[in-house]
Protein backbone atom coordinates (compact mmCIF):
# COMPACT_ATOMS: atom_id res chain seq x y z
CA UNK A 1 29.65 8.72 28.94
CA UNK A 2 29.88 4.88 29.53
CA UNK A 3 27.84 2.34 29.08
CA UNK A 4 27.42 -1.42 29.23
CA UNK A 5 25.72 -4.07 26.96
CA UNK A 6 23.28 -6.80 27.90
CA UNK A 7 21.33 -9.01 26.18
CA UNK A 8 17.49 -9.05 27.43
CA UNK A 9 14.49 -11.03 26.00
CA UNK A 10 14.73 -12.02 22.11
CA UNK A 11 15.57 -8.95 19.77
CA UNK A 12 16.11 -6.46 22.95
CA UNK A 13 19.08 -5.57 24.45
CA UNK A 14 19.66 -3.49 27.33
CA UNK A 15 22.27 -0.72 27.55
CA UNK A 16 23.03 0.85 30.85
CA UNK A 17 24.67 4.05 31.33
CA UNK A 18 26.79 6.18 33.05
CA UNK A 19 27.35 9.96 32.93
CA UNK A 20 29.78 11.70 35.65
CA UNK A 21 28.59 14.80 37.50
CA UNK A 22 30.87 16.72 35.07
CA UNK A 23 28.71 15.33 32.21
CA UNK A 24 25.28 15.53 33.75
CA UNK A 25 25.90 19.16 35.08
CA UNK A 26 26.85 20.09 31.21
CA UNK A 27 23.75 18.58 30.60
CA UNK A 28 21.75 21.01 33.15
CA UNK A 29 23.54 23.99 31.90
CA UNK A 30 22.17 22.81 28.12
CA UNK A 31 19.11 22.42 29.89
CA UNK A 32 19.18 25.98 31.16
CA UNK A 33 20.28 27.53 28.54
CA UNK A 34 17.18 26.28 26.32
CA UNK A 35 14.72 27.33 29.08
CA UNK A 36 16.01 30.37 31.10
CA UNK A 37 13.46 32.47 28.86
CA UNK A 38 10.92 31.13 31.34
CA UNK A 39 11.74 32.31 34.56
CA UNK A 40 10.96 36.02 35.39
CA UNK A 41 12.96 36.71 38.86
CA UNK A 42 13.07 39.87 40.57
CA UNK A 43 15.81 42.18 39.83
CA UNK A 44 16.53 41.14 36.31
CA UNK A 45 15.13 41.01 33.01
CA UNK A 46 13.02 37.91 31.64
CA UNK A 47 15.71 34.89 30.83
CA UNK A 48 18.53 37.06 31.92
CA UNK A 49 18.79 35.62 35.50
CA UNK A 50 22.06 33.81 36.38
CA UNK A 51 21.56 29.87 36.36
CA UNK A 52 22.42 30.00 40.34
CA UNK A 53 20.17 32.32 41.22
CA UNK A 54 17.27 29.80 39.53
CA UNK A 55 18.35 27.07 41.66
CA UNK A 56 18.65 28.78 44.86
CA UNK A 57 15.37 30.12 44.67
CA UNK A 58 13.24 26.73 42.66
CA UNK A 59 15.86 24.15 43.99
CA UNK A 60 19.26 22.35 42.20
CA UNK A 61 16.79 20.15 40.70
CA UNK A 62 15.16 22.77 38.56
CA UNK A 63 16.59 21.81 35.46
CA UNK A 64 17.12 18.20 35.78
CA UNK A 65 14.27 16.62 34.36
CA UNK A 66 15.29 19.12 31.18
CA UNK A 67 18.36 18.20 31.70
CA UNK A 68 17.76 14.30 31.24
CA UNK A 69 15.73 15.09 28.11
CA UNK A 70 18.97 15.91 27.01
CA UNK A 71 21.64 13.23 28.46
CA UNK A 72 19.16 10.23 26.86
CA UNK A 73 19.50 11.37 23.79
CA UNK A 74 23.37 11.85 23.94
CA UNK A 75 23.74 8.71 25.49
CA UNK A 76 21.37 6.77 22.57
CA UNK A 77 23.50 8.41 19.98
CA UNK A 78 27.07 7.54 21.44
CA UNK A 79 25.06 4.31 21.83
CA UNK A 80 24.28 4.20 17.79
CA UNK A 81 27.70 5.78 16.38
CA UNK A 82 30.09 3.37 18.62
CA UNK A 83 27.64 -0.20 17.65
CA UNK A 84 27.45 0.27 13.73
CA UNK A 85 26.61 -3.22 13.48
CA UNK A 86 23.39 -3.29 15.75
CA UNK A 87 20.31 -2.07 13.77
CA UNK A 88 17.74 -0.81 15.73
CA UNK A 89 14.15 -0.99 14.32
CA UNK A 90 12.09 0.69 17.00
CA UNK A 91 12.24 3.66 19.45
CA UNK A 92 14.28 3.06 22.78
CA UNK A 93 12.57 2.97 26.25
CA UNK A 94 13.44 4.43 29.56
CA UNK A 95 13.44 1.54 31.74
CA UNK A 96 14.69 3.95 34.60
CA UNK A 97 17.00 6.61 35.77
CA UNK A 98 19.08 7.05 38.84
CA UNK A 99 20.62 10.12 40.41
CA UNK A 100 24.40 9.07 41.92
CA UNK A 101 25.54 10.71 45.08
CA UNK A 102 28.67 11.78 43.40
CA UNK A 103 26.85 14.30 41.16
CA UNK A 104 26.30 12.10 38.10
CA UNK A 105 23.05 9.67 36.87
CA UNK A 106 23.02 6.34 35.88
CA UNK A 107 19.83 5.53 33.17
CA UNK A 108 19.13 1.71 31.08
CA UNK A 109 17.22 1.78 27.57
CA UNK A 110 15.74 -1.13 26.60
CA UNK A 111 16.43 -1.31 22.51
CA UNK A 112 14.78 -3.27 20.10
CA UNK A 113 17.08 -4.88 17.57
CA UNK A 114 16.28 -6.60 14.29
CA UNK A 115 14.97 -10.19 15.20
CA UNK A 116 16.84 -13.43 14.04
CA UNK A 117 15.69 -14.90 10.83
CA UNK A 118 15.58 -18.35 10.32
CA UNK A 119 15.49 -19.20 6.28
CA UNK A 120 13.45 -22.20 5.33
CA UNK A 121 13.63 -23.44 1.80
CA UNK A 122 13.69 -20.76 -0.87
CA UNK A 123 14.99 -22.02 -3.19
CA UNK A 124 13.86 -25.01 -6.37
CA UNK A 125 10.44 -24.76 -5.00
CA UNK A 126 8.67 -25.41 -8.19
CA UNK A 127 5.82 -22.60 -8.32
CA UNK A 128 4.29 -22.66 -11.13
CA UNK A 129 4.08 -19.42 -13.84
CA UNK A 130 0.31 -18.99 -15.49
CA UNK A 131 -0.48 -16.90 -18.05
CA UNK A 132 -4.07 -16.30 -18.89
CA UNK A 133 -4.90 -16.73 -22.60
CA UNK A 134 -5.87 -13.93 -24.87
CA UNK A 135 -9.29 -14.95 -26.68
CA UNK A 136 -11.17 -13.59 -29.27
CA UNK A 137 -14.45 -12.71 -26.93
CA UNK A 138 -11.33 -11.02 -24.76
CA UNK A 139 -10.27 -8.86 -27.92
CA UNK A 140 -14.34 -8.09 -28.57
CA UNK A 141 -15.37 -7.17 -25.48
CA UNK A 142 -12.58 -4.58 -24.97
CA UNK A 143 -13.69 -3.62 -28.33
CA UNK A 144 -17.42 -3.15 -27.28
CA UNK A 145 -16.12 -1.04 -24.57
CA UNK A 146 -14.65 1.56 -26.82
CA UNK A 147 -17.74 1.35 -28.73
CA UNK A 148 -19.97 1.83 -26.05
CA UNK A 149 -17.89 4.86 -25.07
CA UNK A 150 -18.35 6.63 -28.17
CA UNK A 151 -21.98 5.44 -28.78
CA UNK A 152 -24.76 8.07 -29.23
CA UNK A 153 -28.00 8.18 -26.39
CA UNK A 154 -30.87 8.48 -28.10
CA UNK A 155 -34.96 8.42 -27.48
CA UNK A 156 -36.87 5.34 -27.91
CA UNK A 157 -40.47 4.27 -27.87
CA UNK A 158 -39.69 0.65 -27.57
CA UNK A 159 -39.33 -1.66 -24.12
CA UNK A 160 -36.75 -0.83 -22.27
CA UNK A 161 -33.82 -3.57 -22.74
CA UNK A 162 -30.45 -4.29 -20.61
CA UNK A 163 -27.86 -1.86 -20.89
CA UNK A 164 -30.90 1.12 -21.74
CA UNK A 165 -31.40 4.40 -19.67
CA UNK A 166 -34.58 4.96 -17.97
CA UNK A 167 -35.56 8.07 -16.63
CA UNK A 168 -37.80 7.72 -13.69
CA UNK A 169 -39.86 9.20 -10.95
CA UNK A 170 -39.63 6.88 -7.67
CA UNK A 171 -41.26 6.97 -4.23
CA UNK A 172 -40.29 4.06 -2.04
CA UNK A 173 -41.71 2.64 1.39
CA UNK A 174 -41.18 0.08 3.60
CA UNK A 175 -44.21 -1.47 5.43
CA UNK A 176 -46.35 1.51 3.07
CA UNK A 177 -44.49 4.18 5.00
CA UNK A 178 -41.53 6.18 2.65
CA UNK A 179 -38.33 6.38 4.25
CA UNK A 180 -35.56 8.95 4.15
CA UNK A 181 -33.62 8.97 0.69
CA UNK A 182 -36.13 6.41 -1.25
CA UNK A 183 -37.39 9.16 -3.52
CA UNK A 184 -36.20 10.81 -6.41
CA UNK A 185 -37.28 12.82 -9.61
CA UNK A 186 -36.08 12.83 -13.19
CA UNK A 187 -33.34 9.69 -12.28
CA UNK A 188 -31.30 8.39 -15.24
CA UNK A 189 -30.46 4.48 -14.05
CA UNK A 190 -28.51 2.64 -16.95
CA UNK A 191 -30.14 -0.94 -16.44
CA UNK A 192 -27.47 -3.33 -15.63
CA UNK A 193 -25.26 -1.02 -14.06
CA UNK A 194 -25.97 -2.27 -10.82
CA UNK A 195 -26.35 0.90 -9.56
CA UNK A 196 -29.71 0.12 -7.48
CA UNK A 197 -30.00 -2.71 -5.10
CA UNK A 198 -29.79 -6.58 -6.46
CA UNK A 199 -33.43 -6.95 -8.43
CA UNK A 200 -34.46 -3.59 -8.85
CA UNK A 201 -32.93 -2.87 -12.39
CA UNK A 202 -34.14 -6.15 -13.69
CA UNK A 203 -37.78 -5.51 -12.91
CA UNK A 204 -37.71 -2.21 -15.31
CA UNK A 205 -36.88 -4.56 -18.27
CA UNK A 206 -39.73 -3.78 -20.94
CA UNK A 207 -41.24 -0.75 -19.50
CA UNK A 208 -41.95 2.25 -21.79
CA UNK A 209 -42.28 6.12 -21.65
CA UNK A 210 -45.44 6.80 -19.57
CA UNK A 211 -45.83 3.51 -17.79
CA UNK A 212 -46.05 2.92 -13.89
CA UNK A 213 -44.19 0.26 -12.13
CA UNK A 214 -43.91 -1.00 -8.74
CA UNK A 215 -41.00 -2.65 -7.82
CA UNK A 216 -40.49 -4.70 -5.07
CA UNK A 217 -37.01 -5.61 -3.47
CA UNK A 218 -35.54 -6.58 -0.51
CA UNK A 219 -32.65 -4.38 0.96
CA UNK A 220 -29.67 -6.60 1.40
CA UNK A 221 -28.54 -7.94 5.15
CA UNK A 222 -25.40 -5.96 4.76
CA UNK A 223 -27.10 -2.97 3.37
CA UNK A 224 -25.17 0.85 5.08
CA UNK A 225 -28.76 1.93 6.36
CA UNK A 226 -29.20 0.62 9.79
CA UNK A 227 -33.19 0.85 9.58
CA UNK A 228 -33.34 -1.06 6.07
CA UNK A 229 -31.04 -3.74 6.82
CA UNK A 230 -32.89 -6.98 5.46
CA UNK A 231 -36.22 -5.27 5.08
CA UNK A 232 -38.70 -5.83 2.31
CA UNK A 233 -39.72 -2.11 0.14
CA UNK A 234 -41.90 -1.27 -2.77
CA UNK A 235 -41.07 1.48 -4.82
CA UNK A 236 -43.72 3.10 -7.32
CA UNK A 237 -41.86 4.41 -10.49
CA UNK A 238 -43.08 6.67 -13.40
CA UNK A 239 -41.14 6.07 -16.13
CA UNK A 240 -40.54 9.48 -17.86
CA UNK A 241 -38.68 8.24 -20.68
CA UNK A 242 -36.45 5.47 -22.26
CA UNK A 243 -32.58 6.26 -23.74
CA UNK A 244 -30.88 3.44 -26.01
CA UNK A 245 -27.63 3.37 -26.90
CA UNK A 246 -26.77 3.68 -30.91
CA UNK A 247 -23.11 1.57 -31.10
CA UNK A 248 -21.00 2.85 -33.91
CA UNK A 249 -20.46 0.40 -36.45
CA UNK A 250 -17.12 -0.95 -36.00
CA UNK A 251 -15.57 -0.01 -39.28
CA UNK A 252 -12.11 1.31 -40.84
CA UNK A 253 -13.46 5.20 -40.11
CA UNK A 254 -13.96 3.91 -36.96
CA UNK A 255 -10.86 2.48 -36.18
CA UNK A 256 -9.06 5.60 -37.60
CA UNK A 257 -10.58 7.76 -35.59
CA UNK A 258 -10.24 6.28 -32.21
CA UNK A 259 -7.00 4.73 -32.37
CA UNK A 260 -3.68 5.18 -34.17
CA UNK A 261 -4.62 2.26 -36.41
CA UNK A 262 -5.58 1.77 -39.93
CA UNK A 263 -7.89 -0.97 -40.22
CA UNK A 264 -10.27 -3.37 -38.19
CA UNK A 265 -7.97 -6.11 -38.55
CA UNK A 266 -4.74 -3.87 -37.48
CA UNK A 267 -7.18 -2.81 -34.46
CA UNK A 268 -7.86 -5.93 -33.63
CA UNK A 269 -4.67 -7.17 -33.49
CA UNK A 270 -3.40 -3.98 -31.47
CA UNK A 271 -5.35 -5.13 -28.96
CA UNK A 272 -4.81 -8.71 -28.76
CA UNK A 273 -0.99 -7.78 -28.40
CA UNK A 274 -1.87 -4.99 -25.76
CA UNK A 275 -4.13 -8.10 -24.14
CA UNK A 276 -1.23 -10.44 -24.29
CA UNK A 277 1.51 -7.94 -22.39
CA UNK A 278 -1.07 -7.43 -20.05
CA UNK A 279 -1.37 -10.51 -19.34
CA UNK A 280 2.42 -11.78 -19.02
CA UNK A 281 2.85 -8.43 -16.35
CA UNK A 282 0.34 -10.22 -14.37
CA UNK A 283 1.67 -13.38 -14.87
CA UNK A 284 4.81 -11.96 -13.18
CA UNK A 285 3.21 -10.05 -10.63
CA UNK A 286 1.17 -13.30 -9.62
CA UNK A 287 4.66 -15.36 -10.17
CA UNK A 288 6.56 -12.48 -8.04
CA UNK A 289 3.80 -12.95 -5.15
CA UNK A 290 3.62 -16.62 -4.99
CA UNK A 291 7.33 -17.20 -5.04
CA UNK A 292 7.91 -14.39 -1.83
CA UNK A 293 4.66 -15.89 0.14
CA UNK A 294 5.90 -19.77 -0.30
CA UNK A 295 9.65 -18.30 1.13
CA UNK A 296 8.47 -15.83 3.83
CA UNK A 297 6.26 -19.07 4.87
CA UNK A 298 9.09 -21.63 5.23
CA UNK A 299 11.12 -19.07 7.13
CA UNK A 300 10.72 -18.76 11.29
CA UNK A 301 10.90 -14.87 12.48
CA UNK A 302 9.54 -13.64 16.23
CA UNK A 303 8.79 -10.32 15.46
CA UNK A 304 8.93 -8.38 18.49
CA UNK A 305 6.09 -6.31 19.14
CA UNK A 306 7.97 -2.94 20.01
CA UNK A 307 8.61 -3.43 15.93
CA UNK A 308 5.07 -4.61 14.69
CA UNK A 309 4.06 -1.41 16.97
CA UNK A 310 6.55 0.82 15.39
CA UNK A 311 5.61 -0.15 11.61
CA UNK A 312 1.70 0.30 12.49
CA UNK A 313 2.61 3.51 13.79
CA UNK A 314 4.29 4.73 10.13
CA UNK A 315 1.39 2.85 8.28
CA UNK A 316 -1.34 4.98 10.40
CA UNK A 317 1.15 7.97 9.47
CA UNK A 318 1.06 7.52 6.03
CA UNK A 319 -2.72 7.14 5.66
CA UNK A 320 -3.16 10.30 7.36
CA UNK A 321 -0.52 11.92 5.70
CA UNK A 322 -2.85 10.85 1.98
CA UNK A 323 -5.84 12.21 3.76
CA UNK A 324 -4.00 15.89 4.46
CA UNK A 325 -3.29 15.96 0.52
CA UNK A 326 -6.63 15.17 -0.40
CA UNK A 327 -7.86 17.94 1.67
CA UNK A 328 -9.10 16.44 4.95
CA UNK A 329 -8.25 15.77 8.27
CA UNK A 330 -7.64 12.68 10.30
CA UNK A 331 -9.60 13.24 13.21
CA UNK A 332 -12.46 14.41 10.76
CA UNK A 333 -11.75 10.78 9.10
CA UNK A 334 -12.42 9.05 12.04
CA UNK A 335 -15.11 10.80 13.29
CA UNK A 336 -16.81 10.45 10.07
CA UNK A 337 -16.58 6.86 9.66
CA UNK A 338 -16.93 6.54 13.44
CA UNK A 339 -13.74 5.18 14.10
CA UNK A 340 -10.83 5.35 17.00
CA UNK A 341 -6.95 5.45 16.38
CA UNK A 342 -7.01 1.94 17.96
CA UNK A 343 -9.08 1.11 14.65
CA UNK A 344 -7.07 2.18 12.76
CA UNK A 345 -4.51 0.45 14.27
CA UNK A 346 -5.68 -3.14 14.05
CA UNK A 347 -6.57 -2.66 10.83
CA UNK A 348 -3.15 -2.06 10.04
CA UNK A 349 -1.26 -5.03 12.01
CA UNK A 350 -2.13 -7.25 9.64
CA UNK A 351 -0.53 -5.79 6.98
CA UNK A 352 2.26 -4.26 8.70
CA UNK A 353 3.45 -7.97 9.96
CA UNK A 354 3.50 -9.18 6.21
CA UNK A 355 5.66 -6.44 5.76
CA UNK A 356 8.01 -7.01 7.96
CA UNK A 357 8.28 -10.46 7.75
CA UNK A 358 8.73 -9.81 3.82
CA UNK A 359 11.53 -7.15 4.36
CA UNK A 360 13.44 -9.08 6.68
CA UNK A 361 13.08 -12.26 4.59
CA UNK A 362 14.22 -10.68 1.66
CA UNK A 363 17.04 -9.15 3.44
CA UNK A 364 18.45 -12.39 5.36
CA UNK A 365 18.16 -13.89 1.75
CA UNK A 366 20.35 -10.99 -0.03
CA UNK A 367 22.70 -11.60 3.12
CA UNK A 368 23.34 -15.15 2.36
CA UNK A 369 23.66 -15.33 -0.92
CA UNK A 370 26.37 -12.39 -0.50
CA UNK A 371 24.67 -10.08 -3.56
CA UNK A 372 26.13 -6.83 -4.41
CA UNK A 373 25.77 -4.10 -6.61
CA UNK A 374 28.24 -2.45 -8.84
CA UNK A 375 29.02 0.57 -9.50
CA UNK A 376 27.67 0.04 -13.29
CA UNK A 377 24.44 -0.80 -12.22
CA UNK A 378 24.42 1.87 -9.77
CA UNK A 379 25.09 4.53 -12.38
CA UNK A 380 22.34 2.98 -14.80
CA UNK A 381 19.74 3.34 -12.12
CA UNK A 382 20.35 6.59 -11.41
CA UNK A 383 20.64 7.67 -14.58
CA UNK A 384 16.85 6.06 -15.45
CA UNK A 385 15.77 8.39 -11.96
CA UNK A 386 17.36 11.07 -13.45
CA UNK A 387 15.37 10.75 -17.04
CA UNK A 388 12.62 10.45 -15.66
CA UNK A 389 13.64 13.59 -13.30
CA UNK A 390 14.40 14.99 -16.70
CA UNK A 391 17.29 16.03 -15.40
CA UNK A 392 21.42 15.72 -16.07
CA UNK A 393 22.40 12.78 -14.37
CA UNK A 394 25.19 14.85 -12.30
CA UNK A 395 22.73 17.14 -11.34
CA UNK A 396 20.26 14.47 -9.67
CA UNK A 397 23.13 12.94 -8.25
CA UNK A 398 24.01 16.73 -6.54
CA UNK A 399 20.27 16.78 -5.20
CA UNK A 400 20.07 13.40 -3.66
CA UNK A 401 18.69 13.84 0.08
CA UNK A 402 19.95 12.06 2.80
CA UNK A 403 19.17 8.14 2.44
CA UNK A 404 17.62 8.33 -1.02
CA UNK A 405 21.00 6.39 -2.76
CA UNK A 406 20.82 3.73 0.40
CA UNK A 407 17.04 3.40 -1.33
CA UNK A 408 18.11 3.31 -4.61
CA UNK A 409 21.08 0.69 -3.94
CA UNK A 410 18.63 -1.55 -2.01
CA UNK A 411 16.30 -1.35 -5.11
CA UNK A 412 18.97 -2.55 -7.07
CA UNK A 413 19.84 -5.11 -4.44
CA UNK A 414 15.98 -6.53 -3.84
CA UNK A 415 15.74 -6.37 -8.08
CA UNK A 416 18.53 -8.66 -8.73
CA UNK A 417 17.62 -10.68 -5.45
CA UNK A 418 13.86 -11.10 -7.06
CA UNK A 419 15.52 -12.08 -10.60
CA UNK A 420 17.32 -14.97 -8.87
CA UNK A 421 14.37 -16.13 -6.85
CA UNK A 422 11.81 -15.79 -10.11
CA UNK A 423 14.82 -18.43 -11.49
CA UNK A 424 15.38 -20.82 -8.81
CA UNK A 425 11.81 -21.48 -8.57
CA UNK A 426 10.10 -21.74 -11.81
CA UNK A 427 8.34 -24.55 -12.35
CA UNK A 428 9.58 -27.35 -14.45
CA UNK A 429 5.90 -27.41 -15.95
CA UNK A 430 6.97 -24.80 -18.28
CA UNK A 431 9.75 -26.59 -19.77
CA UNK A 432 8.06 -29.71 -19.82
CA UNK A 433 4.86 -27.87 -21.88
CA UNK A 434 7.70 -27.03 -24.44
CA UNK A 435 9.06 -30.35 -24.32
CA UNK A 436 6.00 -31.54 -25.95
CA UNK A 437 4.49 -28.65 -28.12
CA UNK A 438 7.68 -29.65 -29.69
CA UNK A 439 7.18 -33.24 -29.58
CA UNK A 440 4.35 -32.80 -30.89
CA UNK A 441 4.70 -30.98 -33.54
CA UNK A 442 7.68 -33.06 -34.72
CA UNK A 443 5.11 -36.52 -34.17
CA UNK A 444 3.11 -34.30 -36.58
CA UNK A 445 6.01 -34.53 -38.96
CA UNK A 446 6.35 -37.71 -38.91
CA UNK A 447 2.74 -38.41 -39.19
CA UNK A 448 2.48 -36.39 -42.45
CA UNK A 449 5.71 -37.57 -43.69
CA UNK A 450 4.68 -41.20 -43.61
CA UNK A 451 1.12 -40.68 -45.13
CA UNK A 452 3.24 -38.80 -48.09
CA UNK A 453 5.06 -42.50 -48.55
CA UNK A 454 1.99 -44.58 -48.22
């Protein structure tokens, strides 16, 4: 099969072919051969009847729309084994097809190639790294959480305070008629939580066991129920009872046994170092965003929209793939939540088009600046994939499925590319911060040194 090359509108090319009769009638007998099993003719058995005999009787054209079901796809993968060079990044179109009078067809794809990228600056941009500091009220409160985790619920007859559990009986209305879902019996609500709608929780602050309250809110303009949307309520509450919660004393016992520490000192400072890593991986991850937004900014892509279409398509695949393995179906999805595939869709574009413009940023970058990986660096990924396979190293190597090392070697690829980037474009602030802690602390020197002399 031939075929010719053109170039079309940006990022699609058009490739016209040509397939002989010889080619296009193997095509029809392929074509026959996968659907004989349909025809039942007279005079012989079910998918047993001669491939003549079909056509005589339904026409020479009875396999041929089969038949170019088949040629496309031969002609699309000569197409993609002879141009190693052109990567394609969406499905091809039939932009028509064309019987010869010699026997053969004539058919044109329109492919969409990877766009042109355009780099901008990305490199000495000066973005600055932050890291948030670790203070003591940070180290306490994470303390008070384990605390309040372990702490006992127990009856009291005094108010009711923030952070207590009242149990309550509560009818509400709306314009003195109750509405559908405003009452409940025996109701634990932790004041506080935020569990109830803004102002509700607050107004049970010093109630006790056996007191009536009526509360009155207004349901939010954003609130899920159409018919409450904005609408003033009352809601008359019995308070059955009121829970507080008895912290444990933060002690050494304590300490020991929640945590692998020792002491309340050890424990705090466990935590302050757990706080501090914490905060330098989001330092980086912040760093890491700000430096690949600023780049993918500068640079100038025209994404075609055959591609943006494509990548929506695998995002909308994915999400319904999650909702199969948590046990429910797509079309349920959307007919719960009232929504069409289109929805879904636009939802998605968004997010697919940062995406792409990321991916093919990156990859223009890793282009230019000519980074490879070695074969060391190949064999120490895939020997940290095969750990934490636990699995021998030769072994995982053995089960690798088809792309899975292209993935792993662009992983390696996009890691060193990010190193270089997180490098080129740190801000000076950093080193000039340095510049004068130590500056500083050597002024300090001085300082002390010359009140010593005096």
């Amino acid at each position: 099969m031939k075929y010719t090359t053109s170039k079309s509108a940006n990022s699609e090319i058009k490739v016209s072919f040509t397939a002989d009769a010889t080619e296009f009638d193997a095509a029809c007998e392929k074509a026959y051969q996968k659907v004989k099993g349909k025809f039942n003719i007279g005079g012989f058995r079910k998918g047993k009847a001669p491939r003549k005999v079909i056509e005589g009787l339904y026409g020479k054209g009875v396999f041929y729309e089969d038949a170019m079901d088949i040629i496309i796809p031969e002609g699309y993968e000569k197409f993609l084994a002879d141009e190693k060079d052109i990567d394609v990044v969406a499905r091809p179109e039939v932009e028509k097809f064309d019987f010869s009078d010699d026997g053969g067809v004539t058919f044109t794809l329109k492919i969409t190639v990877k766009p042109d990228v355009k780099l901008g600056e990305y490199k000495g941009l000066n973005i600055a790294r932050k890291v948030d500091k670790v203070t003591k009220a940070a180290v306490d409160a994470e303390i008070d959480l384990e605390r309040d985790k372990q702490a006992r619920i127990v009856d009291t007859d005094q108010p009711a305070k923030m952070k207590d559990i009242v149990n309550i009986d509560f009818k509400g209305s709306v314009d003195g008629v109750e509405f559908e879902g405003g009452s409940m019996e025996n109701y634990d609500l932790e004041l506080g939580s935020g569990s109830f709608i803004p102002g509700f929780e607050e107004q049970l602050v010093g109630v006790k066991k056996g007191d009536e309250k009526v509360v009155k809110v207004k349901f939010p303009e954003d609130y899920h129920a159409e018919n409450l949307k904005g609408k003033d309520a009352e809601f008359v509450c019995k308070i059955n009872g009121v829970k507080t919660k008895e912290m444990p004393k933060l002690d050494d016992e304590f300490v020991k046994d929640i945590s692998e520490f020792n002491t309340v000192d050890e424990y705090k400072k466990g935590i302050e170092k757990r706080l501090k890593a914490q905060a330098e991986e989001k330092a980086d991850r912040e760093f890491e965003n700000a430096v690949i937004e600023k780049i993918v900014k500068n640079a100038k892509i025209d994404i075609p929209k055959a591609m943006l279409d494509t990548e929506v398509e695998d995002m909308v695949e994915e999400f319904a793939y999650r909702l199969r393995y948590q046990g429910l179906k797509f079309e349920d999805y959307l007919k719960y939540m009232n929504l069409t595939v289109d929805d879904i869709k636009k939802d998605y574009a968004p997010q697919a088009e940062k995406a792409i413009r990321i991916r093919l940023v990156m990859e223009a970058i890793i282009k230019a600046e000519k980074i490879k990986h070695t074969q060391k660096e190949l064999d120490k990924k895939l020997a940290e994939y095969a750990e934490k396979s636990s699995t021998d190293v030769e072994k995982f190597k053995l089960n690798l499925k088809e792309g899975q090392l292209d993935y792993i070697v662009k992983q390696i690829l996009s890691d060193k590319l990010l190193d270089m980037l997180k490098k080129e474009n740190m801000e000076t602030f950093d080193k000039i911060v340095e510049f004068v802690k130590n500056d500083f602390k050597q002024r300090l020197t001085e300082e002390e040194i010359m009140k010593t002399m005096s």
